[in-house]
Protein backbone atom coordinates (compact mmCIF):
# COMPACT_ATOMS: atom_id res chain seq x y z
CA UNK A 1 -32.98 22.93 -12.67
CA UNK A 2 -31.17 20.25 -11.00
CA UNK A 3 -32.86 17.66 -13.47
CA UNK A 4 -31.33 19.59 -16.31
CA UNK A 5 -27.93 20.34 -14.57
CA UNK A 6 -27.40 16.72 -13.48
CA UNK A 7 -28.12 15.49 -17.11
CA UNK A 8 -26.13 18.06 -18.72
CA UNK A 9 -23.19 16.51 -16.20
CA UNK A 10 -24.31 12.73 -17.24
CA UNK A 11 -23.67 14.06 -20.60
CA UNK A 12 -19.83 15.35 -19.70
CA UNK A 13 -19.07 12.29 -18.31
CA UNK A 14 -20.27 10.82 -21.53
CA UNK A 15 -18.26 12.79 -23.68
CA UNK A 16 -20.12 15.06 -25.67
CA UNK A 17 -18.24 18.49 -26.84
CA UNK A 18 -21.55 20.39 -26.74
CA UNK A 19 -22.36 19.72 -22.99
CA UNK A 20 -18.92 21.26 -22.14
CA UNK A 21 -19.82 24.69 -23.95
CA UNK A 22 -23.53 24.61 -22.49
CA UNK A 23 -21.74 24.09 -18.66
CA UNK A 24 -19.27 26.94 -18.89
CA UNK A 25 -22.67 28.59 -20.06
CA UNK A 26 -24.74 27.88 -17.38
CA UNK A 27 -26.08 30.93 -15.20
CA UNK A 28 -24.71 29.44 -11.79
CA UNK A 29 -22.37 27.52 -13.43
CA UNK A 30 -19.14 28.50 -10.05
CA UNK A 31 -22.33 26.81 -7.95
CA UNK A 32 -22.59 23.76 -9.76
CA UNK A 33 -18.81 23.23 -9.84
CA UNK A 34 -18.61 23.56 -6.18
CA UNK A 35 -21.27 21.73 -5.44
CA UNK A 36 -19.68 18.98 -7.55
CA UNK A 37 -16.88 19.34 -5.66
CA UNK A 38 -18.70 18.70 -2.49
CA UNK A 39 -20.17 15.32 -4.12
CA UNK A 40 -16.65 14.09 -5.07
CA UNK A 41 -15.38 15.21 -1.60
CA UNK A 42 -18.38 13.06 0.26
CA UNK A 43 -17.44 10.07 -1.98
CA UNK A 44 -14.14 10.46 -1.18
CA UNK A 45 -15.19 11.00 2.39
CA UNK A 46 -17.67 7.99 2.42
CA UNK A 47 -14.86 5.63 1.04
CA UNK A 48 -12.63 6.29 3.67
CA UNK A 49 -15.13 5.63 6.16
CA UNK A 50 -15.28 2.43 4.88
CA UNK A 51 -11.89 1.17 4.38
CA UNK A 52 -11.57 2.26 8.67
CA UNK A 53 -14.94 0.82 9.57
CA UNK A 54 -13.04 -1.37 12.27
CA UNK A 55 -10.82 1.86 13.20
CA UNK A 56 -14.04 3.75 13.83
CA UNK A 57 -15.95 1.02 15.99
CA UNK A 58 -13.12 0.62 18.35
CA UNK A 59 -13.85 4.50 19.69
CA UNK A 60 -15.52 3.21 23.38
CA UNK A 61 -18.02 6.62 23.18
CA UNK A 62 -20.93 6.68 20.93
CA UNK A 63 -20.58 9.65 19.62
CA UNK A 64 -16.92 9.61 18.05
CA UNK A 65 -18.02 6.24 16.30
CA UNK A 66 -21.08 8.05 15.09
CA UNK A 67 -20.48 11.02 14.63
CA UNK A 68 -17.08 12.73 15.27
CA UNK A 69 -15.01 10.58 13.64
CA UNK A 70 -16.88 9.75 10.65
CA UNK A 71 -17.26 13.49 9.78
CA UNK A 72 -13.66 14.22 10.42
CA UNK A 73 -13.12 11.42 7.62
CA UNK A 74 -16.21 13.40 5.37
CA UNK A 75 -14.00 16.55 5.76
CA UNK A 76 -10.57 15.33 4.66
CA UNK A 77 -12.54 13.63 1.74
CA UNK A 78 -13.85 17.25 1.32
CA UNK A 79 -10.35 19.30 1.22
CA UNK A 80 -8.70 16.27 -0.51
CA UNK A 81 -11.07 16.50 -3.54
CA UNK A 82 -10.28 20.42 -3.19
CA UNK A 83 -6.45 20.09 -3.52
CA UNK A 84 -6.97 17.37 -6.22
CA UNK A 85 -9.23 19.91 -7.88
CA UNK A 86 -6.78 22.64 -7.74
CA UNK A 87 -3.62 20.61 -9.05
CA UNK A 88 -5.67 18.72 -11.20
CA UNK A 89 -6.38 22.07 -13.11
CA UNK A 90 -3.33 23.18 -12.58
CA UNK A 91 -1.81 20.62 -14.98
CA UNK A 92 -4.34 21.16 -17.33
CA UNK A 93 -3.76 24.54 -17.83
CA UNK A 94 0.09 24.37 -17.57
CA UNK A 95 -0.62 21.69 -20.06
CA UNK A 96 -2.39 23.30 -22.63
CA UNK A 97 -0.74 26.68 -21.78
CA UNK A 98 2.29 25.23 -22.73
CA UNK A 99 0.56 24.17 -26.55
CA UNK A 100 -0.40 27.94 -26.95
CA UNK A 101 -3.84 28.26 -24.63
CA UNK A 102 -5.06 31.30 -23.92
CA UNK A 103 -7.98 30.59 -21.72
CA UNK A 104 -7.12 31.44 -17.74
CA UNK A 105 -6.76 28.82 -15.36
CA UNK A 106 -10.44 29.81 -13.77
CA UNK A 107 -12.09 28.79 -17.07
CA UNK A 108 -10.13 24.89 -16.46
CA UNK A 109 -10.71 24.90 -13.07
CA UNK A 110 -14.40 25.12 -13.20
CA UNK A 111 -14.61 22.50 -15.35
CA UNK A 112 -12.70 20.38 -13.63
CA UNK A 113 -14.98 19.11 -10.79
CA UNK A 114 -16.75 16.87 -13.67
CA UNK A 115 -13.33 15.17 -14.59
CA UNK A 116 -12.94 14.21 -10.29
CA UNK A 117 -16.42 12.34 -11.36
CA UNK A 118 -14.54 9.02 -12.62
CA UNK A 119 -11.83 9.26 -10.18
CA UNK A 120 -14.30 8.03 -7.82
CA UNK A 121 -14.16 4.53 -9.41
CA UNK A 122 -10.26 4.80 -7.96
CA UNK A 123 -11.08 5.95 -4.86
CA UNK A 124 -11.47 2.25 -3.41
CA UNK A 125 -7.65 1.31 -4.35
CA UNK A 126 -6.51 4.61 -3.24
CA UNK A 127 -8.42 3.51 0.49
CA UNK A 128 -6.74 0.32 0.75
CA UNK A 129 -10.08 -1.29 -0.02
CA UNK A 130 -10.09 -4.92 -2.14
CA UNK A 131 -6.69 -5.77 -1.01
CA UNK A 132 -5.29 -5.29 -4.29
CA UNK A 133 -8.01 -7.19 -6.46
CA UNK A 134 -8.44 -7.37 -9.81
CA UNK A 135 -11.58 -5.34 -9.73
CA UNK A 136 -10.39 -2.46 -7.78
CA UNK A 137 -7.37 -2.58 -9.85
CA UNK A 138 -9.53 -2.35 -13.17
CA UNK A 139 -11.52 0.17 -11.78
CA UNK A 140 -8.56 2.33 -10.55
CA UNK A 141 -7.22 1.81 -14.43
CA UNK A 142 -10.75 2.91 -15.81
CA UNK A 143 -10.98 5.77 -13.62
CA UNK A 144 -7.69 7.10 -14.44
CA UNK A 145 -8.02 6.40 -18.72
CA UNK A 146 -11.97 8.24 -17.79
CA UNK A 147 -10.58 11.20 -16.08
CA UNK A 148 -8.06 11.64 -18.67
CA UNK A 149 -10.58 11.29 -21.49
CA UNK A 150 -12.66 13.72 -19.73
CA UNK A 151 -9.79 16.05 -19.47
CA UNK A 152 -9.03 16.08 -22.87
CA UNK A 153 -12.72 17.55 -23.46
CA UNK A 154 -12.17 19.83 -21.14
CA UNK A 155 -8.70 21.46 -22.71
CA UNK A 156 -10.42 20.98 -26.13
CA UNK A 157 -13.48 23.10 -25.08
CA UNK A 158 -12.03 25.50 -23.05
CA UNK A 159 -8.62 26.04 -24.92
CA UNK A 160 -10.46 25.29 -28.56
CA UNK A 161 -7.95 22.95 -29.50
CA UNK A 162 -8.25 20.43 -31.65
CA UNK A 163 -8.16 16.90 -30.59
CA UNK A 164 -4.93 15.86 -31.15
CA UNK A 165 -3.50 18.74 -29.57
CA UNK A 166 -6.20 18.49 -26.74
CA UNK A 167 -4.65 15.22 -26.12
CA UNK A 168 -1.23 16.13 -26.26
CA UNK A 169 -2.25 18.67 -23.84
CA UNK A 170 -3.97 16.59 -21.05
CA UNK A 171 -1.24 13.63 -22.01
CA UNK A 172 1.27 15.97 -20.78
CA UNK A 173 -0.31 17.30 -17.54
CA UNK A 174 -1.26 13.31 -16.48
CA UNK A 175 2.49 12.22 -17.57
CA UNK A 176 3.41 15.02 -14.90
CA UNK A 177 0.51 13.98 -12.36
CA UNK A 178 2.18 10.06 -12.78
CA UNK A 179 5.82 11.10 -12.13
CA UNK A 180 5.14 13.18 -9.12
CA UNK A 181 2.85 10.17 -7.71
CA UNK A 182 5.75 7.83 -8.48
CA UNK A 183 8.42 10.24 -6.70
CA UNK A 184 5.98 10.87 -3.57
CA UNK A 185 5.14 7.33 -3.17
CA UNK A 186 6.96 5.11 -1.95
CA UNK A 187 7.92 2.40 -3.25
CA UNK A 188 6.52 -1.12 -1.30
């Protein structure tokens, strides 16, 4: 089972329209969103961990450097891929609703764990990690083009639009994502 479900993701990632149909078909299919969820929020979690090793290993007791802290940082990676997760499909759906979609916004959101997937790769520039290198830059600017890619296979699937209006769709909802970043952000 998790063989099959773990290549059926590989194959979402990848792309492929039919994988899309045969998730939303799958018999546990709210389990294996979550439990995507959960991997995005560890790697999220285990990233940030990282970019405060030195943070961490100036706590004087064993146990907050080992323990405490770390999972503190494991559960904020946890609830941030949750609230990413839930706007993410948010825009989506607005998105597509907004092109005449009919599907509800529980049919986007379960889908949407997969798209999280190669957000990951952004998750290093997002931590503070590379000091603004050209690799984590490139693989901020890969995650985000991968993410949107995957989100236009999602609105395509679960809307059944075609592709241009798929990614008109998912072009909106990131041109929204970007302008709220830009207006929360500040500016350096």
């Amino acid at each position: 089972m998790i063989k099959g479900v773990s290549k059926l993701v590989g194959k979402m990632i990848s792309l492929d329209d039919p994988s899309y149909r045969s998730f939303l078909e799958l018999p546990k299919t709210e389990t294996v969103s979550r439990l995507l969820l959960l991997v995005v929020g560890l790697g999220y979690g285990a990233i940030s961990i990282a970019s405060q090793a030195s943070y961490i290993s100036s706590f004087d007791s064993a146990l907050l450097q080992n323990f405490l802290v770390p999972a503190i940082f494991i559960l904020f990676g946890i609830l941030t891929a949750f609230i990413t997760k839930v706007g993410m499909a948010a825009l989506l759906w607005a998105g597509s609703k907004a092109l005449g979609g009919t599907a509800k916004y529980r049919a986007v959101s379960l889908v949407t764990p997969v798209a999280l997937l190669p957000g990951l790769l952004g998750a290093p520039y997002l931590a503070g990690l590379g000091g603004g290198s050209v690799w984590v830059n490139l693989f901020l600017v890969a995650g985000i083009i991968w993410m949107y890619l995957v989100g236009v296979k999602i609105v395509q699937v679960v809307q059944g639009f075609s592709a241009t209006k798929a990614y008109l769709s998912a072009g909106m909802a990131f041109l929204f994502l970007a302008s709220i970043y830009y207006l929360v952000i500040p500016a350096s």
